[in-house]
N, C-alpha and C. Protein backbone atom coordinates (compact mmCIF):
# COMPACT_ATOMS: atom_id res chain seq x y z
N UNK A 1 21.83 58.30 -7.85
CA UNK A 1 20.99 57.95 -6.74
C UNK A 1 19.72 57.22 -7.19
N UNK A 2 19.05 57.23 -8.28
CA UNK A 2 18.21 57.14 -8.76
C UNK A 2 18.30 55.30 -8.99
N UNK A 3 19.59 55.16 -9.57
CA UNK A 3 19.53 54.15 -10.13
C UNK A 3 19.44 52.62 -8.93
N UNK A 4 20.40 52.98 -7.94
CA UNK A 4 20.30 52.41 -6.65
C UNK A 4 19.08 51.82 -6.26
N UNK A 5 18.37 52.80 -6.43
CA UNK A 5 16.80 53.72 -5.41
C UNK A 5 15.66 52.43 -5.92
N UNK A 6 16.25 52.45 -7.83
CA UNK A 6 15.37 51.07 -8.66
C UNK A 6 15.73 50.16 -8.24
N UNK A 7 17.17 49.62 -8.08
CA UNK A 7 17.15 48.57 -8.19
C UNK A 7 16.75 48.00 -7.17
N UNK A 8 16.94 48.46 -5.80
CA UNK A 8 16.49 48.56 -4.30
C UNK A 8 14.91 48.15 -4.27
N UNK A 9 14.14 48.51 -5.01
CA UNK A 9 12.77 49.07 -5.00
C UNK A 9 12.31 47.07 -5.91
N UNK A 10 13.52 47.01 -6.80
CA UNK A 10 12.71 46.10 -7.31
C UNK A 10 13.26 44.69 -6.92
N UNK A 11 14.14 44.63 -6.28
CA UNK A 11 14.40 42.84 -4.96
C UNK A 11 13.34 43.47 -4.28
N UNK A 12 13.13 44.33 -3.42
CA UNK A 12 12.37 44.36 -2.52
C UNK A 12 10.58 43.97 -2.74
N UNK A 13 10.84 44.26 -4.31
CA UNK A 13 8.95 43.92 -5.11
C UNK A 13 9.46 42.39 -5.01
N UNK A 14 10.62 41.90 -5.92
CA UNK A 14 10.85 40.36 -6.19
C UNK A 14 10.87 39.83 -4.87
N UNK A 15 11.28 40.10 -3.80
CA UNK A 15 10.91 39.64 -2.68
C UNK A 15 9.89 39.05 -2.16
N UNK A 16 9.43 40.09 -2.32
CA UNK A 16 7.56 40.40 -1.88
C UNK A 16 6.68 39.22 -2.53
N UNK A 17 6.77 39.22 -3.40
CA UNK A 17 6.18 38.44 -4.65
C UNK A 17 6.49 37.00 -4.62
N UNK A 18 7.73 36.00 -4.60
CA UNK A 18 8.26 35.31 -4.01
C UNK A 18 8.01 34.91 -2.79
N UNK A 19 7.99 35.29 -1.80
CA UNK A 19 7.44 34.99 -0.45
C UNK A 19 5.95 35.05 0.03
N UNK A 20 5.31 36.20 -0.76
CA UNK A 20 3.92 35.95 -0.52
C UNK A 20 2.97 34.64 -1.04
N UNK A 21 3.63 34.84 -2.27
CA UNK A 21 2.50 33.52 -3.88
C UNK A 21 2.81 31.97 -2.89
N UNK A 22 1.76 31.60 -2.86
CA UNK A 22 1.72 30.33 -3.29
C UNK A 22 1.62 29.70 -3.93
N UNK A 23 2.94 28.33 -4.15
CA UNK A 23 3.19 27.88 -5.16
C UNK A 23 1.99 26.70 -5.69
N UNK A 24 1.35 26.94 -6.58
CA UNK A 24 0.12 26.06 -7.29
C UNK A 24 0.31 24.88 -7.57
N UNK A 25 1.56 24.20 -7.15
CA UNK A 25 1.81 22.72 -7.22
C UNK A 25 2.06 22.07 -6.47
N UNK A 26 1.76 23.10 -5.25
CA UNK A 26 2.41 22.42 -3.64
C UNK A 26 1.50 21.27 -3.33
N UNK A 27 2.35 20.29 -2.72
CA UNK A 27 1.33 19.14 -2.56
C UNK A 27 1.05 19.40 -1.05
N UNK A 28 -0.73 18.30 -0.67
CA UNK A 28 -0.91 18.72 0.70
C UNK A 28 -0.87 17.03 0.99
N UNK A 29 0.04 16.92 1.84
CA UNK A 29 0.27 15.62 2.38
C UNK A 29 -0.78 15.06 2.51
N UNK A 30 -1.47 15.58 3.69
CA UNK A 30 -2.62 15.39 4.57
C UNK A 30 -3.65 15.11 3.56
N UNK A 31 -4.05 15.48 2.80
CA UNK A 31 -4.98 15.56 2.23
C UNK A 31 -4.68 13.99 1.14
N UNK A 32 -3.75 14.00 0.66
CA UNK A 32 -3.39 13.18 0.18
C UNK A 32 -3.64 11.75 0.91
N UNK A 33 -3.15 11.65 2.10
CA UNK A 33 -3.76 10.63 2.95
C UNK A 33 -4.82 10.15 3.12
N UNK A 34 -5.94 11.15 3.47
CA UNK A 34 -7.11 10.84 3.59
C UNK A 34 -8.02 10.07 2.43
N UNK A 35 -6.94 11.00 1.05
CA UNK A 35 -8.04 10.77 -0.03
C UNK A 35 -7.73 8.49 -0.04
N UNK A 36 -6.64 8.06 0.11
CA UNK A 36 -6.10 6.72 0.35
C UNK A 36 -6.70 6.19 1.33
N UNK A 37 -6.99 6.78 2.89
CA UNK A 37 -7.86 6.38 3.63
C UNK A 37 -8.97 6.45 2.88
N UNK A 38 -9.43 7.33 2.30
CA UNK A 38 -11.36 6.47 2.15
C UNK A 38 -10.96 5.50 1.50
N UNK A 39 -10.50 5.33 0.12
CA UNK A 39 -10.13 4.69 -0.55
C UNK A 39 -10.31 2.80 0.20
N UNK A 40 -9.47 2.81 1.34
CA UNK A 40 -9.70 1.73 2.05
C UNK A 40 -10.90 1.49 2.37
N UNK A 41 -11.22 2.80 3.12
CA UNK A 41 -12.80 2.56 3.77
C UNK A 41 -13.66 2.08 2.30
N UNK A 42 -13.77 2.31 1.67
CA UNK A 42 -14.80 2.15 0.59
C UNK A 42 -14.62 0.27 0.24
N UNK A 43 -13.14 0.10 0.22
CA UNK A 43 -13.41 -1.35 0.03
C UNK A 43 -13.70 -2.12 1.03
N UNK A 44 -13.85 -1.15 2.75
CA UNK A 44 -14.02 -2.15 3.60
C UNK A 44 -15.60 -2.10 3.61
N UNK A 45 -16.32 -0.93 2.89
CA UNK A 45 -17.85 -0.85 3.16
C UNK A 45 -18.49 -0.70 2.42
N UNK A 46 -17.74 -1.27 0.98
CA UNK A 46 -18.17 -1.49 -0.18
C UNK A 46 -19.44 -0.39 -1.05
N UNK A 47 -19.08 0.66 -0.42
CA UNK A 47 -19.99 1.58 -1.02
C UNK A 47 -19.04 2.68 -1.95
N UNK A 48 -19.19 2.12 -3.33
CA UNK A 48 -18.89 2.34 -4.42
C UNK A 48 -19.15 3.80 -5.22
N UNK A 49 -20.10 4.19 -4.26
CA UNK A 49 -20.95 5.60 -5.06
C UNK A 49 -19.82 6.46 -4.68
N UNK A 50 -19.21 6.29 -3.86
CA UNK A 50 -18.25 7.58 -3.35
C UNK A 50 -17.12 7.25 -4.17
N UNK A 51 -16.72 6.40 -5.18
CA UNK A 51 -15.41 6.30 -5.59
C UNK A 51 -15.32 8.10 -6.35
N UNK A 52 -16.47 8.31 -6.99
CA UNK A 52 -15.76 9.41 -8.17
C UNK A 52 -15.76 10.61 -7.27
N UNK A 53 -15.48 10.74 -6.12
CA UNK A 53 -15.05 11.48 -5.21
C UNK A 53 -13.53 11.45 -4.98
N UNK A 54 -13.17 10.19 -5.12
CA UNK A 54 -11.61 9.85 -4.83
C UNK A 54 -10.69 9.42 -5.64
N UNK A 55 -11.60 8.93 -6.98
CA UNK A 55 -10.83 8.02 -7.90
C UNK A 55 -10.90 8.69 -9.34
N UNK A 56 -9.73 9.17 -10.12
CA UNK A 56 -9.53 9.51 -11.59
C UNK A 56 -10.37 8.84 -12.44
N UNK A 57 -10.89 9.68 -13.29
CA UNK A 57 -12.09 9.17 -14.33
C UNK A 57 -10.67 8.03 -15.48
N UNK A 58 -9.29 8.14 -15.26
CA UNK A 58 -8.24 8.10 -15.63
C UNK A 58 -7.35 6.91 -15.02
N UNK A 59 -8.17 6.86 -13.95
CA UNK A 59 -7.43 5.66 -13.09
C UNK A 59 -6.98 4.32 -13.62
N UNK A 60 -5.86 4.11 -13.19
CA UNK A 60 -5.39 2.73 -13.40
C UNK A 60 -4.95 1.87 -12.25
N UNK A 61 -4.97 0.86 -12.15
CA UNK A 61 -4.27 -0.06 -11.31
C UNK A 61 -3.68 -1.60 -11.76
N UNK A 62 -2.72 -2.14 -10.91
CA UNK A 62 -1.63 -2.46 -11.70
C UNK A 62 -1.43 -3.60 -10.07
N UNK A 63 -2.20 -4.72 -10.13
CA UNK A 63 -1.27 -5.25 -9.33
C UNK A 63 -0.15 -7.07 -10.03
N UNK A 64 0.28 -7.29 -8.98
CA UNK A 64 1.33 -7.84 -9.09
C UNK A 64 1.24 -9.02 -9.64
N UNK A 65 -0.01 -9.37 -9.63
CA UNK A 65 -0.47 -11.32 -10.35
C UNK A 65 -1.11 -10.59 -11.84
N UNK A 66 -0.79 -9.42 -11.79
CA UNK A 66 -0.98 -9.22 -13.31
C UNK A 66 -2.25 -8.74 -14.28
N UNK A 67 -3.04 -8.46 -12.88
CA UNK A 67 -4.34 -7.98 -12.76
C UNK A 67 -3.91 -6.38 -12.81
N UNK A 68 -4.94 -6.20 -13.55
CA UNK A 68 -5.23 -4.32 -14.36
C UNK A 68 -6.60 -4.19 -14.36
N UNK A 69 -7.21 -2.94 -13.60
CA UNK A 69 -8.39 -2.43 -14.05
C UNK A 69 -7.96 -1.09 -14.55
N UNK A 70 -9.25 -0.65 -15.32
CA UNK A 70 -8.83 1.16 -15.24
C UNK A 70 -10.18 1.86 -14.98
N UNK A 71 -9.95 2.93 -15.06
CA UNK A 71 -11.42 4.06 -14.54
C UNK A 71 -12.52 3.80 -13.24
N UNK A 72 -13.07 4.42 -12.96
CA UNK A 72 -13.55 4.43 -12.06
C UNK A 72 -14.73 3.07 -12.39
N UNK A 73 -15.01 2.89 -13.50
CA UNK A 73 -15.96 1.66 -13.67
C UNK A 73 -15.16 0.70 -13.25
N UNK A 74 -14.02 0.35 -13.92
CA UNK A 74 -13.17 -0.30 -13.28
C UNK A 74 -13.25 -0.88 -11.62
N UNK A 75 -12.80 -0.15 -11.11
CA UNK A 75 -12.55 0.39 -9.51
C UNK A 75 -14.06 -0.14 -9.15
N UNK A 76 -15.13 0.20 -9.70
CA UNK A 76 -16.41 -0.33 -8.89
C UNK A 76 -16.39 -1.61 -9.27
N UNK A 77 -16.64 -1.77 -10.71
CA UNK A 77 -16.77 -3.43 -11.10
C UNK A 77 -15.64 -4.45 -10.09
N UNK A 78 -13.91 -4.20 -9.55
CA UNK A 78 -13.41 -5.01 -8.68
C UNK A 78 -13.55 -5.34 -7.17
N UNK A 79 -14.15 -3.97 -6.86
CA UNK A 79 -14.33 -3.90 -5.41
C UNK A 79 -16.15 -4.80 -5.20
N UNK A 80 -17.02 -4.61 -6.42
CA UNK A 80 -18.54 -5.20 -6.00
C UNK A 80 -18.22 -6.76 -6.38
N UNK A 81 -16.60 -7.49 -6.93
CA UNK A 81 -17.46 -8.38 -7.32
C UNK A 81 -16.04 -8.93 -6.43
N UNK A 82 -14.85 -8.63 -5.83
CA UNK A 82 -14.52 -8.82 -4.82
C UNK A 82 -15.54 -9.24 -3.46
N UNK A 83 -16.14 -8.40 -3.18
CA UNK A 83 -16.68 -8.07 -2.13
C UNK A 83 -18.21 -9.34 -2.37
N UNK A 84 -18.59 -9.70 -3.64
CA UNK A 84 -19.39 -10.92 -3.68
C UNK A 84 -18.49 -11.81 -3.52
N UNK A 85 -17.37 -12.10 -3.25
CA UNK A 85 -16.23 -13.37 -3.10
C UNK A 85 -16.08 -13.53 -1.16
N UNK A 86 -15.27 -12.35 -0.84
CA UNK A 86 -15.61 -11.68 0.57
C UNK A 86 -16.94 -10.93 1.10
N UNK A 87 -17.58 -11.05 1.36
CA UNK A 87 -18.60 -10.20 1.56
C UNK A 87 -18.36 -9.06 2.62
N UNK A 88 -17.69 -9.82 3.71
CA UNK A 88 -17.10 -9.45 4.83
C UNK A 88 -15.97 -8.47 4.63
N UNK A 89 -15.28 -8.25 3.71
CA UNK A 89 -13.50 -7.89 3.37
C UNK A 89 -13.89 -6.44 4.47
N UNK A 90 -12.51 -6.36 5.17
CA UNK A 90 -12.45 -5.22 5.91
C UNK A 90 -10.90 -4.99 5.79
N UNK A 91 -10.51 -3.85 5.23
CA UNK A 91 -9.10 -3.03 5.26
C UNK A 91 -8.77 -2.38 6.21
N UNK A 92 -7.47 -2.76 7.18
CA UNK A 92 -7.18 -2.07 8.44
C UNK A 92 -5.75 -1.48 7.87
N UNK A 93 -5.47 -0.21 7.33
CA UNK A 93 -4.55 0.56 7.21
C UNK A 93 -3.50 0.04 8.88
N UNK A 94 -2.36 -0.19 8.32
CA UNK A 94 -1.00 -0.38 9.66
C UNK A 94 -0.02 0.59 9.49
N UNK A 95 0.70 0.19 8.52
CA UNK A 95 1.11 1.88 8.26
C UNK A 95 1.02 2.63 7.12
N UNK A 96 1.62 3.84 7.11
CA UNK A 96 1.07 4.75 6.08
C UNK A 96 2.28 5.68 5.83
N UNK A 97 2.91 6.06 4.58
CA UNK A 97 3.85 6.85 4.38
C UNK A 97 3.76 7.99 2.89
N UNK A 98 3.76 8.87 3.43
CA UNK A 98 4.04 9.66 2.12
C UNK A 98 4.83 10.42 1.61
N UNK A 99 5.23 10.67 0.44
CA UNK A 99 6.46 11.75 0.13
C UNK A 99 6.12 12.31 -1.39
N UNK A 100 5.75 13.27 -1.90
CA UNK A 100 5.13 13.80 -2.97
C UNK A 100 3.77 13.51 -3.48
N UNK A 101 3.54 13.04 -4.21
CA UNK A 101 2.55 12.74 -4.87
C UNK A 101 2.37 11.46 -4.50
N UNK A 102 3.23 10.27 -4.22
CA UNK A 102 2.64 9.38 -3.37
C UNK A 102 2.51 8.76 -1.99
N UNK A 103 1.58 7.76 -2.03
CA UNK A 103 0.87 7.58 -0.71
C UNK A 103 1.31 6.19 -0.45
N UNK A 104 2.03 5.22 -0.15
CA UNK A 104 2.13 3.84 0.56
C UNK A 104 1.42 3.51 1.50
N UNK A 105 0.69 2.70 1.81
CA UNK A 105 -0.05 1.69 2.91
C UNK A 105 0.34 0.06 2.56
N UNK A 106 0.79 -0.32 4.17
CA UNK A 106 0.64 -1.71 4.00
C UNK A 106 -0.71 -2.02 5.24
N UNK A 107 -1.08 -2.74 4.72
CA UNK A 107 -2.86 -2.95 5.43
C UNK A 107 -3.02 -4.28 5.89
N UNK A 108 -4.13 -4.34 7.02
CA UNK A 108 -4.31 -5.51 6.76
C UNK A 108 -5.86 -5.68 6.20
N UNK A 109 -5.78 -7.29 5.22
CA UNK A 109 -7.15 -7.85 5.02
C UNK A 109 -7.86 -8.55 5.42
N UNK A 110 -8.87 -8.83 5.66
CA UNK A 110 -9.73 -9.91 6.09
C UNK A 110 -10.62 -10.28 5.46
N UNK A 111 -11.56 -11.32 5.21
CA UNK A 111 -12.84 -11.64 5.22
C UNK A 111 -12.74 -13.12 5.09
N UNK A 112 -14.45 -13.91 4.14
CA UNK A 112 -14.58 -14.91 4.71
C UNK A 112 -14.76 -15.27 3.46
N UNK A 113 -14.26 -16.24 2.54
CA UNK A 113 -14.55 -16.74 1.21
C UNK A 113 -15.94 -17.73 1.12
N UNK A 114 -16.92 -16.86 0.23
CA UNK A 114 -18.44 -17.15 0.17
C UNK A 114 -18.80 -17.41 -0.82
N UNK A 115 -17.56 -17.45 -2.16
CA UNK A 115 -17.85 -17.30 -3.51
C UNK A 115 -16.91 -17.98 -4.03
N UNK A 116 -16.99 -18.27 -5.18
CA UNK A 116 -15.81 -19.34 -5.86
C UNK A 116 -14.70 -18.07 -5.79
N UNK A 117 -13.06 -18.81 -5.77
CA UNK A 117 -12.19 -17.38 -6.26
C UNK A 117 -11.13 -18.51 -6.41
N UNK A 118 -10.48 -17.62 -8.38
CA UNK A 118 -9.66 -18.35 -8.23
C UNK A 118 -9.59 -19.99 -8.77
N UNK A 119 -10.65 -20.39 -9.02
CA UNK A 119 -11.21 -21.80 -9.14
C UNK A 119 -11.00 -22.81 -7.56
N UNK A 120 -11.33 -21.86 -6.52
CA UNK A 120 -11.68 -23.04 -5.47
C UNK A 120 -13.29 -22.20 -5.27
N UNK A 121 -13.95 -23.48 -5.02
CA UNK A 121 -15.61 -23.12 -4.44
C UNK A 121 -15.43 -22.71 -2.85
N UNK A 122 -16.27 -21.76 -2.76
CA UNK A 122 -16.42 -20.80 -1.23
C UNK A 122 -16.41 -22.08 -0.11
N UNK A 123 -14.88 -21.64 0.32
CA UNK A 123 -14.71 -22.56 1.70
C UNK A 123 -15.49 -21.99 3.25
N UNK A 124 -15.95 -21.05 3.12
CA UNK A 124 -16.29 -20.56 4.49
C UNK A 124 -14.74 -20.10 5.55
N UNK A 125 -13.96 -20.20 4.88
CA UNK A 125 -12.79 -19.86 5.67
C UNK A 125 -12.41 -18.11 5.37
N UNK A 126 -12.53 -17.57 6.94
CA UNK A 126 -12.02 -16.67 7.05
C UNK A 126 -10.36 -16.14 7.18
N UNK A 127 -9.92 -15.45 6.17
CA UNK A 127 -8.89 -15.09 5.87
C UNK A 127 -8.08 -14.13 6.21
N UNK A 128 -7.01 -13.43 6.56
CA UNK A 128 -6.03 -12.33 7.07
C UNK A 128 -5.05 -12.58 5.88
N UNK A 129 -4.92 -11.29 5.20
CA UNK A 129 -3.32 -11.40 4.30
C UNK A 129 -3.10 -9.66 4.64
N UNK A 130 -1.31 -9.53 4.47
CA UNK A 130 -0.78 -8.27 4.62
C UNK A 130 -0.78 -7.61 3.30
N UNK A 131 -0.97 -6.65 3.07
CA UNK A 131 -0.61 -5.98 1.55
C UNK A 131 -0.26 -4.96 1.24
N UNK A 132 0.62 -4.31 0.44
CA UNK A 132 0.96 -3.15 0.20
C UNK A 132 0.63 -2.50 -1.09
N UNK A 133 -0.06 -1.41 -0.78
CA UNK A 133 -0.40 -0.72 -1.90
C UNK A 133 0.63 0.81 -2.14
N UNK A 134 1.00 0.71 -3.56
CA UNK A 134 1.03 2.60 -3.69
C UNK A 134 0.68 3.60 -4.40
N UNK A 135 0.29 4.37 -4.24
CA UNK A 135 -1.15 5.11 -4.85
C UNK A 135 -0.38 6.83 -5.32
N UNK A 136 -0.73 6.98 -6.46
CA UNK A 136 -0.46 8.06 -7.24
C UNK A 136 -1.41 9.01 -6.84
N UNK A 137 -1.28 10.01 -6.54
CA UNK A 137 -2.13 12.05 -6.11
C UNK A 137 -1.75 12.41 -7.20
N UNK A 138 -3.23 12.93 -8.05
CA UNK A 138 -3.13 14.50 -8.77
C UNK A 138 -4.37 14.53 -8.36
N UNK A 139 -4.30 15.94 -8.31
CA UNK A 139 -5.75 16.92 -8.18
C UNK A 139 -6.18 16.24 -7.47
N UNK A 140 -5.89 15.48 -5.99
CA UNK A 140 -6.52 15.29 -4.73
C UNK A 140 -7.66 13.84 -5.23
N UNK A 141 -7.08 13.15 -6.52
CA UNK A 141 -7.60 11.76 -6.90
C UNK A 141 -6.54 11.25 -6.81
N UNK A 142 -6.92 9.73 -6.64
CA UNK A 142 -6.05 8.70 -7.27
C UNK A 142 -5.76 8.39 -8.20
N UNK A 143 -5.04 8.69 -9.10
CA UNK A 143 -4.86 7.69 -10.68
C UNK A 143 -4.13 7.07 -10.86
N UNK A 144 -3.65 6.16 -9.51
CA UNK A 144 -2.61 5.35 -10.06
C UNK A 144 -2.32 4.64 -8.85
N UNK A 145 -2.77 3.16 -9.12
CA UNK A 145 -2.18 2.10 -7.42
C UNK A 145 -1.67 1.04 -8.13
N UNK A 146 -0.92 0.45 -7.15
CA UNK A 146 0.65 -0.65 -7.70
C UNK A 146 0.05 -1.34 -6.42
N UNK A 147 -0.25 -2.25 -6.31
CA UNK A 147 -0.94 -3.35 -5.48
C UNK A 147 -0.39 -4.85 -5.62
N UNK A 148 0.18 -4.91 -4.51
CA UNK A 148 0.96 -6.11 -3.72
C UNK A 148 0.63 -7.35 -2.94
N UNK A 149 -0.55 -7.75 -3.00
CA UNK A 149 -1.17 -8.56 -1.83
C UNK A 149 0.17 -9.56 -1.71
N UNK A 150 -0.23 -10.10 -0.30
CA UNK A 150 0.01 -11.36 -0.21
C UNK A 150 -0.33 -12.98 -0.93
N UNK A 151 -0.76 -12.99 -2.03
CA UNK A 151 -1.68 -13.89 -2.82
C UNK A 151 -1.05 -15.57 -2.32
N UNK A 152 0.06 -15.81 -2.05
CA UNK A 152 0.54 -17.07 -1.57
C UNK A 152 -0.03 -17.29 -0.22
N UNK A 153 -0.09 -16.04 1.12
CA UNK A 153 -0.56 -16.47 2.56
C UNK A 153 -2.00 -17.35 1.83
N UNK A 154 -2.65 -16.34 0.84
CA UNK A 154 -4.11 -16.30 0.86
C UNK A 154 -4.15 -17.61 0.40
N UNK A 155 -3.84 -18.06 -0.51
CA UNK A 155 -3.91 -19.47 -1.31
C UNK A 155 -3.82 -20.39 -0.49
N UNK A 156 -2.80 -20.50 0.55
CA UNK A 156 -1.79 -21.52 1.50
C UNK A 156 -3.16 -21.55 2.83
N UNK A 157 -4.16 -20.41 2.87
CA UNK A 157 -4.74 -19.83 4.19
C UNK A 157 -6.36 -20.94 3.25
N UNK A 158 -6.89 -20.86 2.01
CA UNK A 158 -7.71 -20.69 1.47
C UNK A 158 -8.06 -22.64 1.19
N UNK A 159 -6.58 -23.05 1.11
CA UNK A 159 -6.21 -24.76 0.65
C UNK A 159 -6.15 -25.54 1.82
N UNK A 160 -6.13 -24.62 2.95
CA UNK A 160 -5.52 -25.67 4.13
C UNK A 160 -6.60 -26.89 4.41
N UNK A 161 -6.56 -28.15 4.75
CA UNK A 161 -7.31 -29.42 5.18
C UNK A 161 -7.66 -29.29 6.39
């Protein structure tokens, strides 16, 4: 009877234990989102002080014309000297998807070219391109975006007569 009585006694602890713990690697979607929403907001309002709130001292980024920054110096030095090219740039998140650790947005961009970019001198032409970014979560930072612009609309939008 005894022996029953244990083993009974101890699924019912492994149970317990199992169903109560929370698991320490669970990701929080939500949270994950938001941290990608500021992320936008910051390049649409160019206030940089809040990156090491959102962004890995570790960070990298990786977009598609072959452009790499890393760390959060990084991340400020592209967005302040972007944003002297655009002054205007505003990021409108369209949609948004997540599934583990990462975050997808395709967005839209805007602003008004005020600065050489690229080797053309500031046309005064205001710009729209679509872009997709996807952004790596640990510990509720970013350390990791794969960045897609449209760089042909922009060129084709930037050259027109």
């Amino acid at each position: 009877m005894k022996k029953p009585f244990c083993a009974g006694l101890m699924l019912i602890v492994c149970m317990f234990i199992y169903s109560c713990g929370s698991e320490p690697n669970q990701i929080d979607l939500d949270a994950n989102r938001d941290v990608v929403r500021d992320f936008h907001r910051i390049w649409s309002d160019g206030n940089v002080t809040e990156l090491e709130k959102i962004i890995s001292p570790d960070f990298v980024c990786h977009f598609i014309n072959e452009i790499e920054w890393k760390g959060i110096d990084g991340a400020k030095h592209s967005i302040t000297s972007h944003r002297k090219i655009f002054p205007d740039w505003k990021e409108e998140i369209v949609d948004m998807v997540s599934e583990g650790d990462k975050v997808v947005t395709r967005y839209r961009s805007t602003g008004t070219q005020l600065g050489a970019f690229e080797g053309l001198d500031a046309t005064g032409i205001k710009v729209t391109i679509y872009e997709t970014s996807i952004y790596r979560i640990a510990d509720g930072k970013i350390v990791e975006q794969w960045g897609f612009p449209d760089a042909l609309s922009l060129k084709n939008q930037l050259t027109k007569k």
